[in-house]
Protein backbone atom coordinates (compact mmCIF):
# COMPACT_ATOMS: atom_id res chain seq x y z
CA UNK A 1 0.00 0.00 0.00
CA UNK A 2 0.98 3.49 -0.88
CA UNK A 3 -0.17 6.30 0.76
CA UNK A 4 1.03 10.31 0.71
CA UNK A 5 -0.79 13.35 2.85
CA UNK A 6 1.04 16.97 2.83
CA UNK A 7 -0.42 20.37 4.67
CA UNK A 8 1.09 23.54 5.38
CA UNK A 9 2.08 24.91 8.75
CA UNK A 10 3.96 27.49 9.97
CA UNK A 11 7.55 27.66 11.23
CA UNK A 12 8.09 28.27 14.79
CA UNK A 13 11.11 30.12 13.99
CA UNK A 14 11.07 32.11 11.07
CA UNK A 15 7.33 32.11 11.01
CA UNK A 16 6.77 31.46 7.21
CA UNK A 17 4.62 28.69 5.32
CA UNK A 18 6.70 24.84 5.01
CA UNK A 19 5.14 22.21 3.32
CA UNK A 20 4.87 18.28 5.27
CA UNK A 21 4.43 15.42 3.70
CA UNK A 22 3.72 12.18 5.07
CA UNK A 23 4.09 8.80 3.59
CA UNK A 24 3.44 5.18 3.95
CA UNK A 25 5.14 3.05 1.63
CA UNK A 26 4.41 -0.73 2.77
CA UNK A 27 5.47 -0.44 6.52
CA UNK A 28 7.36 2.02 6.17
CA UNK A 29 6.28 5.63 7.43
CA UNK A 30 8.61 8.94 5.90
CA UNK A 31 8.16 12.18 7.07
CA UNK A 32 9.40 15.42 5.14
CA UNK A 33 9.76 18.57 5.23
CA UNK A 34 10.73 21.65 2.66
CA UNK A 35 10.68 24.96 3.77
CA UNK A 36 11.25 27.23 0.85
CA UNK A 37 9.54 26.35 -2.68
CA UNK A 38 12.07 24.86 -5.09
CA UNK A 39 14.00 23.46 -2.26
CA UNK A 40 14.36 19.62 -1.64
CA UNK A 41 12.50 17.86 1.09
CA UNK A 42 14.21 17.23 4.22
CA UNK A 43 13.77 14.45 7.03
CA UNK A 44 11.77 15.45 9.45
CA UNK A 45 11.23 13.64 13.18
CA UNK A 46 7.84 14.29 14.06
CA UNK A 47 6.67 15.73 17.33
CA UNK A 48 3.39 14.62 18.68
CA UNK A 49 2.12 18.03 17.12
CA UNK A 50 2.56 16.50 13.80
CA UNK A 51 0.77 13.55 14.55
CA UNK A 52 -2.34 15.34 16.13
CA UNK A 53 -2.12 17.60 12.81
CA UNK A 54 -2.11 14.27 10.61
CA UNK A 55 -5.11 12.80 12.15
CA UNK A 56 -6.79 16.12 11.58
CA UNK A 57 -6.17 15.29 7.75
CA UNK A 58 -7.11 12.07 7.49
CA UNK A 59 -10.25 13.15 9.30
CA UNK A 60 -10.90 15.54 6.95
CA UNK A 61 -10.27 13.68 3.92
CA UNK A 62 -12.58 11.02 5.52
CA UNK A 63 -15.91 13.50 5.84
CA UNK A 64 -15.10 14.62 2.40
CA UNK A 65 -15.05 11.03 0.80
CA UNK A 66 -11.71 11.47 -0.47
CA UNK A 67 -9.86 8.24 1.53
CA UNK A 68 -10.50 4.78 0.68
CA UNK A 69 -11.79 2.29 3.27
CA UNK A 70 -9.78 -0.36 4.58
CA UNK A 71 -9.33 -3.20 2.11
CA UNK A 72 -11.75 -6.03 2.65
């Protein structure tokens, strides 16, 4: 299974807009991060913040019909 979710928050330090992305390739969960546009994505170690923030996603994908149910 491949999965990919990305929002924009903003940066505790400088204060502008990055870009996350999080994916699930198989079993194995990537997270990323790129601060400027036209920069490469970075590794990112996610905080519990980003977690909370991911589940907000999916949620939201969810009510809109935009995720796929679990595979029967």
């Amino acid at each position: 299974m491949t999965f990919s979710l990305g929002w924009d928050r903003r940066d505790e330090e400088s204060g502008r807009r990055v870009n996350v992305e999080f994916s699930l390739i198989r079993d194995k969960a990537t997270w990323k991060i790129r601060k400027l546009r036209g920069e490469p994505r970075e590794e990112l170690k996610p905080e519990e913040s980003d977690w909370q923030e991911l589940f907000e996603v999916l949620d939201r994908h969810q009510a809109r019909g935009k995720s796929e149910g679990p595979p029967t």
